[in-house]
Protein backbone atom coordinates (compact mmCIF):
# COMPACT_ATOMS: atom_id res chain seq x y z
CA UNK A 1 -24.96 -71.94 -23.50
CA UNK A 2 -24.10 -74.97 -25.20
CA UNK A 3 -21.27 -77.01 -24.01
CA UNK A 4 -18.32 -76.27 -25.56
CA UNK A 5 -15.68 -79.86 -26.23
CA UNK A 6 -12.19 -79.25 -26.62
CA UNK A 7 -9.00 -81.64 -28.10
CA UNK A 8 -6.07 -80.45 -26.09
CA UNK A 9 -2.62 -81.69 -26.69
CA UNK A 10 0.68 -80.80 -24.72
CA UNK A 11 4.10 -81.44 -26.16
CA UNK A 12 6.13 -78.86 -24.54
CA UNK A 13 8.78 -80.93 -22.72
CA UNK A 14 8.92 -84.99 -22.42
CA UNK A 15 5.52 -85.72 -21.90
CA UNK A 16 3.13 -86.31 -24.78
CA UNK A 17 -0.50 -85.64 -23.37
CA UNK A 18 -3.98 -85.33 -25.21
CA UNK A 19 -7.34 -84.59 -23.05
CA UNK A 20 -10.74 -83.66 -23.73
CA UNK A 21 -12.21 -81.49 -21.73
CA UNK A 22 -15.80 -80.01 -21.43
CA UNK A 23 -16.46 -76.19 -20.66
CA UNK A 24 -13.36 -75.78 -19.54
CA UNK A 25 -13.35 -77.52 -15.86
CA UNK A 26 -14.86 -81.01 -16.87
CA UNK A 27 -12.16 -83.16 -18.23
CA UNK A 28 -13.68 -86.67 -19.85
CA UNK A 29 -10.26 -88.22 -20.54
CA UNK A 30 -6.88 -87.01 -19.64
CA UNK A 31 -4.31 -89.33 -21.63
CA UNK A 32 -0.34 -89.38 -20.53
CA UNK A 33 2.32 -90.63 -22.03
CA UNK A 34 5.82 -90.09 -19.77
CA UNK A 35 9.19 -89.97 -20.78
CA UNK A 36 11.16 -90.54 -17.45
CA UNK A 37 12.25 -93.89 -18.25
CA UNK A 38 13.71 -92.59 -20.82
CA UNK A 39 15.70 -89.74 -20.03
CA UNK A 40 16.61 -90.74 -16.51
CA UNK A 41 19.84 -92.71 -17.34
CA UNK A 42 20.95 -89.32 -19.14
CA UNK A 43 20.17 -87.31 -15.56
CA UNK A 44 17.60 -84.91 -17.43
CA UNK A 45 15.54 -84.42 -20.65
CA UNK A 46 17.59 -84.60 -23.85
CA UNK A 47 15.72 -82.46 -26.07
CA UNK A 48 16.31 -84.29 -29.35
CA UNK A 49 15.49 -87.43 -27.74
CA UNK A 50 12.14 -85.96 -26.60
CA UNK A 51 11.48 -84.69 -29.80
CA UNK A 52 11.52 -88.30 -31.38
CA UNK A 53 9.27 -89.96 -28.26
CA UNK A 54 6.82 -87.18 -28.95
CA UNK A 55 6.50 -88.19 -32.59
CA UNK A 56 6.01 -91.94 -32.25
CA UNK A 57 3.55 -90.86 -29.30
CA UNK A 58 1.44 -88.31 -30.16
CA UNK A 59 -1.22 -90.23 -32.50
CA UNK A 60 -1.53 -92.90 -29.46
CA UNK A 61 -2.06 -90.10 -26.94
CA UNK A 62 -4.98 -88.51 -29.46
CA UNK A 63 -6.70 -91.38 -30.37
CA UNK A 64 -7.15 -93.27 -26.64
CA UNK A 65 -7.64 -89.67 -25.44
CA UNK A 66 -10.69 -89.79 -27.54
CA UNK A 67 -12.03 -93.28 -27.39
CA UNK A 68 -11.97 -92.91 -23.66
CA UNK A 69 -13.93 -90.13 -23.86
CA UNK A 70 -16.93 -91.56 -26.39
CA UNK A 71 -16.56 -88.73 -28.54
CA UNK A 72 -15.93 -88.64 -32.46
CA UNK A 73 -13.67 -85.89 -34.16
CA UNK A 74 -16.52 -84.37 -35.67
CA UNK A 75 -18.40 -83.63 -31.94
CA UNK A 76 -15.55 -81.60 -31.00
CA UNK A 77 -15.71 -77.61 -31.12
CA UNK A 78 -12.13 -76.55 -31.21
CA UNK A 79 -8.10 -77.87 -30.90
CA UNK A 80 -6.00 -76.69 -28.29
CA UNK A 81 -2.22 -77.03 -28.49
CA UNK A 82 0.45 -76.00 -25.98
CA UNK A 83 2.59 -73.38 -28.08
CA UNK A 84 4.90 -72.30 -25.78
CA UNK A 85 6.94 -72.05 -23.19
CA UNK A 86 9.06 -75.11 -23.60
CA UNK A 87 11.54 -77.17 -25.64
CA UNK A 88 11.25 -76.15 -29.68
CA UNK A 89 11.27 -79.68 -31.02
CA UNK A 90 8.78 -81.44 -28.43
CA UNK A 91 6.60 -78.07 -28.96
CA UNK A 92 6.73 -78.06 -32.95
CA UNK A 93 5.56 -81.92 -33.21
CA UNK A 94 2.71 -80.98 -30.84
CA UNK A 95 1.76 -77.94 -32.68
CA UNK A 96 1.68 -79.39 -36.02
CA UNK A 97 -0.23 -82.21 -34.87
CA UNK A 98 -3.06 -79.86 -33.88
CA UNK A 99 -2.47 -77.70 -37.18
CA UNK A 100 -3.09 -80.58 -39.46
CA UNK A 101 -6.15 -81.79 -37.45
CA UNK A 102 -7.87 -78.99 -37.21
CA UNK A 103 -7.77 -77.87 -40.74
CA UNK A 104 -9.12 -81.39 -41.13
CA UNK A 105 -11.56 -81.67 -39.45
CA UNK A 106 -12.35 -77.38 -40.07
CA UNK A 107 -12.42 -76.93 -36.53
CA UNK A 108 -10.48 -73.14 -34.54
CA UNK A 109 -7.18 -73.64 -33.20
CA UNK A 110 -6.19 -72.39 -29.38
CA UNK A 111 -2.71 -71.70 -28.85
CA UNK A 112 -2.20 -71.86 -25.33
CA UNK A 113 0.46 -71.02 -23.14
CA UNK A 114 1.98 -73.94 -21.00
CA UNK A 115 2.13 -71.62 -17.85
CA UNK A 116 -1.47 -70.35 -18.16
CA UNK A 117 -2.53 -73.64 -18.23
CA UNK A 118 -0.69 -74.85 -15.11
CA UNK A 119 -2.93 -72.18 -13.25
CA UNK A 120 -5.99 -73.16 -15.31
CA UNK A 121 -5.75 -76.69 -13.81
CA UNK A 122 -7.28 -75.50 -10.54
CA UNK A 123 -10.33 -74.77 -12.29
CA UNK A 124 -10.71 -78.52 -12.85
CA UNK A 125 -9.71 -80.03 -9.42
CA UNK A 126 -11.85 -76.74 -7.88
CA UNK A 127 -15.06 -76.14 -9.35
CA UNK A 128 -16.40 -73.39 -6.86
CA UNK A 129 -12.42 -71.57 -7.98
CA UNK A 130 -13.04 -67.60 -9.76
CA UNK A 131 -10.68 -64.88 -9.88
CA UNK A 132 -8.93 -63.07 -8.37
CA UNK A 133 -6.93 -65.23 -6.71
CA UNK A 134 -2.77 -65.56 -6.12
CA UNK A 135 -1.01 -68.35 -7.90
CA UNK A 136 2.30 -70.02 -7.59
CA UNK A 137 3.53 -72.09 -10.08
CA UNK A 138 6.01 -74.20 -8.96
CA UNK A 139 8.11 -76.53 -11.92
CA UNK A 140 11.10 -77.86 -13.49
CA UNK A 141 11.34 -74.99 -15.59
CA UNK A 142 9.44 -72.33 -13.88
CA UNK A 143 8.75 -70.37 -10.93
CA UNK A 144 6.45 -67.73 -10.81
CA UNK A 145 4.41 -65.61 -8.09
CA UNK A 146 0.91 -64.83 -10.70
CA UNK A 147 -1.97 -62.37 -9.52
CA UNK A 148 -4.93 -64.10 -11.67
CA UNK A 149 -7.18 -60.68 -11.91
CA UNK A 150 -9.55 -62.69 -14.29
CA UNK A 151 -9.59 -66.00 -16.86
CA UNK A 152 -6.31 -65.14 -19.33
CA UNK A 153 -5.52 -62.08 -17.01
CA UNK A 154 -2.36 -62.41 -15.46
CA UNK A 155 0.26 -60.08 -13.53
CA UNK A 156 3.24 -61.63 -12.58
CA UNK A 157 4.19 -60.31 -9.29
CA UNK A 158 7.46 -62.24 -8.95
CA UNK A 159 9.51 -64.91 -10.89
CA UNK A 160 13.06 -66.56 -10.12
CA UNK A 161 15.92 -64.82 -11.42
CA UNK A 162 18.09 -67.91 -12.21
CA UNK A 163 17.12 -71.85 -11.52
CA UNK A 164 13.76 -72.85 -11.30
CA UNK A 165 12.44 -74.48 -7.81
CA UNK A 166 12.38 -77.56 -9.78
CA UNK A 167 15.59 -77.23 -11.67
CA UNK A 168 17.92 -76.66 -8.27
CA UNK A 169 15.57 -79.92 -6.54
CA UNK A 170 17.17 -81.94 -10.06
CA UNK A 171 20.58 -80.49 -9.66
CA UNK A 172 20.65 -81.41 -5.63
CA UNK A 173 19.06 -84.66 -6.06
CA UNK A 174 21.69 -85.12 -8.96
CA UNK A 175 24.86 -84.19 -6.22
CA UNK A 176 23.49 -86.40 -3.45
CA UNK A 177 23.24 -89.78 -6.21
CA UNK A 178 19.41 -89.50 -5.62
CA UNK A 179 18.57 -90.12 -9.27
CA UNK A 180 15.98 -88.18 -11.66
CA UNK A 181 13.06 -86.68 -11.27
CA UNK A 182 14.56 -84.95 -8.16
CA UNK A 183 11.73 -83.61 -6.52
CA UNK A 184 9.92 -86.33 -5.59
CA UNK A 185 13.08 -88.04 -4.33
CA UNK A 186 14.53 -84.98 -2.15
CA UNK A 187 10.71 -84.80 -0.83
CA UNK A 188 10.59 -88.90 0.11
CA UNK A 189 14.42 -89.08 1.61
CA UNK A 190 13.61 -85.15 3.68
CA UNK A 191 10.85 -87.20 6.01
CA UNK A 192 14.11 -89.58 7.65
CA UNK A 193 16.19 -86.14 7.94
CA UNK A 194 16.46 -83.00 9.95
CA UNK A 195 16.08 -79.75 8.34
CA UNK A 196 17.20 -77.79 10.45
CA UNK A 197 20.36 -79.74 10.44
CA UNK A 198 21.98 -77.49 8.25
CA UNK A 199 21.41 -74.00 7.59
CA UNK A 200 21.17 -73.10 3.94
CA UNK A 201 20.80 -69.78 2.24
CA UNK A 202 17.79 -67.85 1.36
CA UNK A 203 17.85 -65.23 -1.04
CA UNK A 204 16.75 -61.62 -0.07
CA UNK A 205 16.91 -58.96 -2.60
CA UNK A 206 17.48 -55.68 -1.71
CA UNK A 207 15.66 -53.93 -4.13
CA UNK A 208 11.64 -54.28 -3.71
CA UNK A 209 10.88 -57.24 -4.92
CA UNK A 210 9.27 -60.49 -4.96
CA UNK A 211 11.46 -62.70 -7.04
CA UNK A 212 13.49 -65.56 -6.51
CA UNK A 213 16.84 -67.13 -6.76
CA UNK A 214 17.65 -70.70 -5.78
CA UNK A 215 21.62 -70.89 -7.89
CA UNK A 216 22.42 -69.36 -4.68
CA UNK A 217 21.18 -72.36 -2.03
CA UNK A 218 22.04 -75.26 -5.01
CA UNK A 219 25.75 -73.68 -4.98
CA UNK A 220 25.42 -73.84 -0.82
CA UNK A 221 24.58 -77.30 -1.09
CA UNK A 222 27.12 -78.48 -3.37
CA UNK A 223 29.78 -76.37 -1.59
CA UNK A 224 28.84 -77.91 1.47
CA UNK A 225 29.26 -81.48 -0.01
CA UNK A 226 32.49 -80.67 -1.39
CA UNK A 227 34.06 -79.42 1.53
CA UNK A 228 32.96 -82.62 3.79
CA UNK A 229 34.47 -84.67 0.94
CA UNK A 230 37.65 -83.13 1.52
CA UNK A 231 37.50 -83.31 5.05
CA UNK A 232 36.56 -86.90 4.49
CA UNK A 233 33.36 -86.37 6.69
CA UNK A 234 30.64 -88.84 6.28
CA UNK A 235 27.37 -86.72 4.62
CA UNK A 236 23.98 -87.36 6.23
CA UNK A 237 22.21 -87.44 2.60
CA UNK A 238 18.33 -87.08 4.66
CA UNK A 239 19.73 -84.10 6.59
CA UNK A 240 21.20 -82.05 3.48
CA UNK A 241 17.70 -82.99 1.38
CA UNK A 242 15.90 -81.82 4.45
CA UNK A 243 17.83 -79.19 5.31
CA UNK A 244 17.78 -77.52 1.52
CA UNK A 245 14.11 -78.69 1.12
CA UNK A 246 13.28 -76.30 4.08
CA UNK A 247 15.35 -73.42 2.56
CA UNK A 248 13.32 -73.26 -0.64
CA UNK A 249 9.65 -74.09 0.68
CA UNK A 250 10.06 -71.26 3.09
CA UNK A 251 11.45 -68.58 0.41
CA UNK A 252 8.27 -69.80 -1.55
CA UNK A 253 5.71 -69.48 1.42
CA UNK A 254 7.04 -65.80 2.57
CA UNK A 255 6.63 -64.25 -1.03
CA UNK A 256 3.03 -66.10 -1.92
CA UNK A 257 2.20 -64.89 1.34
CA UNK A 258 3.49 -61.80 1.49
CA UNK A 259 1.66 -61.36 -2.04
CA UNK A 260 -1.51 -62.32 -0.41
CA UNK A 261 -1.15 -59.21 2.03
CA UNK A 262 0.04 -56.86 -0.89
CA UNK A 263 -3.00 -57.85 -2.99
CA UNK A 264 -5.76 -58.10 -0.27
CA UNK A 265 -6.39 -61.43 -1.15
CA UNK A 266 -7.44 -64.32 0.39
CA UNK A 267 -7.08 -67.39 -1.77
CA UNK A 268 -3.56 -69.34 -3.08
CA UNK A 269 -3.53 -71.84 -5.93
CA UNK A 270 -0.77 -73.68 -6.48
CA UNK A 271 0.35 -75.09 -10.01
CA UNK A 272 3.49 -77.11 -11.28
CA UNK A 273 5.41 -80.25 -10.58
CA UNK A 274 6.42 -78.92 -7.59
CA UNK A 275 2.95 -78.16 -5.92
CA UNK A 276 3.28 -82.13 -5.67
CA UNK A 277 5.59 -81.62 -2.84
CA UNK A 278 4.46 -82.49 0.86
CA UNK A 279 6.67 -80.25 2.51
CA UNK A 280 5.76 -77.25 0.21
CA UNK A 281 1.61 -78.53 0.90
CA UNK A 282 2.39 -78.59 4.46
CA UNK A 283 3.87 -75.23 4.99
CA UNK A 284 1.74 -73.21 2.64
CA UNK A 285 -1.27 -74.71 4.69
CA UNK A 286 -0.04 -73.89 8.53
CA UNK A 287 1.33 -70.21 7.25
CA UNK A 288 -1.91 -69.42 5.41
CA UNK A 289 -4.59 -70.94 8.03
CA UNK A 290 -2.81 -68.56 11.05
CA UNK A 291 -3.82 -65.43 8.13
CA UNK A 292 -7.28 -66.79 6.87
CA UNK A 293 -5.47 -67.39 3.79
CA UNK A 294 -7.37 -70.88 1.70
CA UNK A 295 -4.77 -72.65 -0.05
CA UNK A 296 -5.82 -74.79 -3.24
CA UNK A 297 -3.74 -77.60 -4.91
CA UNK A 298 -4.73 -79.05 -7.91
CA UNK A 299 -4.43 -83.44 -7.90
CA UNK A 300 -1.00 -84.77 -8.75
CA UNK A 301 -1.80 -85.97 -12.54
CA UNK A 302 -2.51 -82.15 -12.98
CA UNK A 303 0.30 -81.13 -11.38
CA UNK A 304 2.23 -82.85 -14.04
CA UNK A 305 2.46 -81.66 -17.37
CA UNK A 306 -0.76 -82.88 -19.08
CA UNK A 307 -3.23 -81.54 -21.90
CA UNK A 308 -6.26 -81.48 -19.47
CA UNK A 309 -5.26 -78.01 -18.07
CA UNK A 310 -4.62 -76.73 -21.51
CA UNK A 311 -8.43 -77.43 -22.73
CA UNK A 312 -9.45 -76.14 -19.29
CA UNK A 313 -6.93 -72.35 -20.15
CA UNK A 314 -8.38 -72.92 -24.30
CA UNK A 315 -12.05 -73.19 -22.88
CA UNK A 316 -11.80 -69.77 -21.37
CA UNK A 317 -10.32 -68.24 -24.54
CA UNK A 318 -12.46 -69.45 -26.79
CA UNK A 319 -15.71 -68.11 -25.56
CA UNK A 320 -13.96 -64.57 -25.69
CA UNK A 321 -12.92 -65.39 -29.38
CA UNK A 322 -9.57 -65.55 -28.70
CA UNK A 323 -8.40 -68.20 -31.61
CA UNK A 324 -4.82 -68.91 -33.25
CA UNK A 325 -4.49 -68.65 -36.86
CA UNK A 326 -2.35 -71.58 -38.94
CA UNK A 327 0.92 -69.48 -39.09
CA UNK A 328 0.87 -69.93 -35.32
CA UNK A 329 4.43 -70.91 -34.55
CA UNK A 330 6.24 -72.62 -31.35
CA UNK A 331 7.51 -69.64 -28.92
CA UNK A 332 10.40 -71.77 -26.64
CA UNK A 333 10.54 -68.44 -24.83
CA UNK A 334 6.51 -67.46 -24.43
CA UNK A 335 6.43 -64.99 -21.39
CA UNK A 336 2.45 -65.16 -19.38
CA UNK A 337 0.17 -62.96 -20.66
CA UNK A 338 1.76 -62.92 -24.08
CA UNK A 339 -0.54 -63.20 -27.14
């Protein structure tokens, strides 16, 4: 089979990414353009701000992405744009970007989902990597439990129920006067700190189910550094980062496990922001090594948001003729596995 070259872009929240990858797992440049500079006096992305980087970006992002990789518009086989989940304005510049290109340059269009290609970056960082396989996607704005049955077949065997992992780690970091991105930072100040310090919430459904919630330990947190305010108390900031840290990465590690066990399988990919985090790494190693479990992460520049894991989720559509027509619109609210 010839080798098929994909243009993908990624817009969907304040990071304005172009990539080209080869047959899906071979990426020949993977271009990034951040926005945290930017948004991290406001504490968090500012959508309409995002929207505006992304324009005055995007062209940049296309045209090193392509002069790194020594390949002309007219060598590649197909565009692939993230349509959704994600912020409407960042997605819409992205999307028409792709629209106006590829009827251009009369090449298919891939709409891909932002989630599916989160999981898809595994494929690129592990080459020997088929389905089925358990992933957890681990982000800002998402947190999901995924059985990948085959390439674009997805069952979603849990999902949080409120804040994303990500989202709480932002709103925590935010209480303790960490700064933005809060992951990282909660992660860094959690190795001077003792987690078991404090003991903070983890949710347990009652009903059957593998789904999250983390409002519950963020409210813990910031109850917990109210009340030692008003007992004028002096707050060890390592020990509460620790201390919540631990709360969440376990909650994570006892459903993807316990998933494992359900599903009779033996393999764990992890995808998002969040599969950046040491703790997270360190725990989801130990607990799946004393079950035989392998546990996969991808590198930390695809961990991010970038466009090299969607061509790696387009790749796999396109050679089951799965293309997007031009009245292809942004879906803010895309659920996996939604076409």
């Amino acid at each position: 089979m010839n080798d098929k070259i994909i243009l993908a872009i990624e817009s969907s929240c304040d990071e304005t990414a172009a990539a080209v990858v080869v047959n899906g797992r071979k990426v020949l440049s993977n271009i990034i353009s951040s926005q945290i500079e930017t948004h991290k006096k406001f504490g968090g992305v500012v959508p309409e701000v995002a929207s505006r980087k992304h324009i005055e970006a995007i062209n940049i992002v296309v045209e090193e992405a392509l002069e790194k990789a020594n390949i002309s518009k007219n060598d590649l086989d197909a565009i692939a744009v993230t349509y959704g989940p994600g912020l409407v304005g960042a997605l819409l510049v992205g999307l028409q970007y792709a629209k106006g290109l590829a009827y251009a340059l009369g090449k298919p269009l891939i709409g891909v989902n932002h989630i599916e290609g989160h999981i898809s970056a595994n494929f690129i960082d592990h080459l020997d990597l088929e389905p089925p396989f358990i992933c957890l996607v681990v982000s800002g704005g998402h947190t999901f439990i995924v059985y990948v049955k085959d390439y674009g077949d997805f069952e979603i065997i849990g999902e949080t129920r409120d804040d994303a992992a990500g989202e709480a780690y932002d709103k925590v970091a935010r209480a303790l006067g960490l700064g933005y991105p809060g992951g990282p930072k909660i992660d860094k100040i959690s190795k001077q700190g003792n987690a078991n310090a404090i003991k903070f919430p983890k949710a347990n459904f009652h009903d059957d189910t593998l789904d999250f919630s983390f409002s519950g330990v963020k409210s813990a947190v910031l109850n917990y550094l109210n009340k030692m305010e008003m007992k004028k108390e002096e707050i060890n900031v390592a020990d509460v980062a620790a201390s919540f840290q631990k709360a969440v990465v376990e909650v994570l590690t006892d459903n993807v496990i316990k998933t494992c066990k359900i599903r009779k399988v033996d393999k764990i990919a992890i995808a998002g922001g969040v599969a950046s985090n040491s703790a997270l790494r360190e725990n989801l190693i130990k607990e799946g090594s004393k079950r035989g479990i392998k546990v996969l992460f991808p590198s930390p520049i695809l961990c991010t948001d970038n466009a090299a894991m969607i061509g790696s989720a387009a790749y796999f559509e396109f050679i089951k003729g799965n293309v997007s027509t031009m009245d292809i619109n942004a879906k803010p609210n895309l659920r996996l596995g939604e076409r």
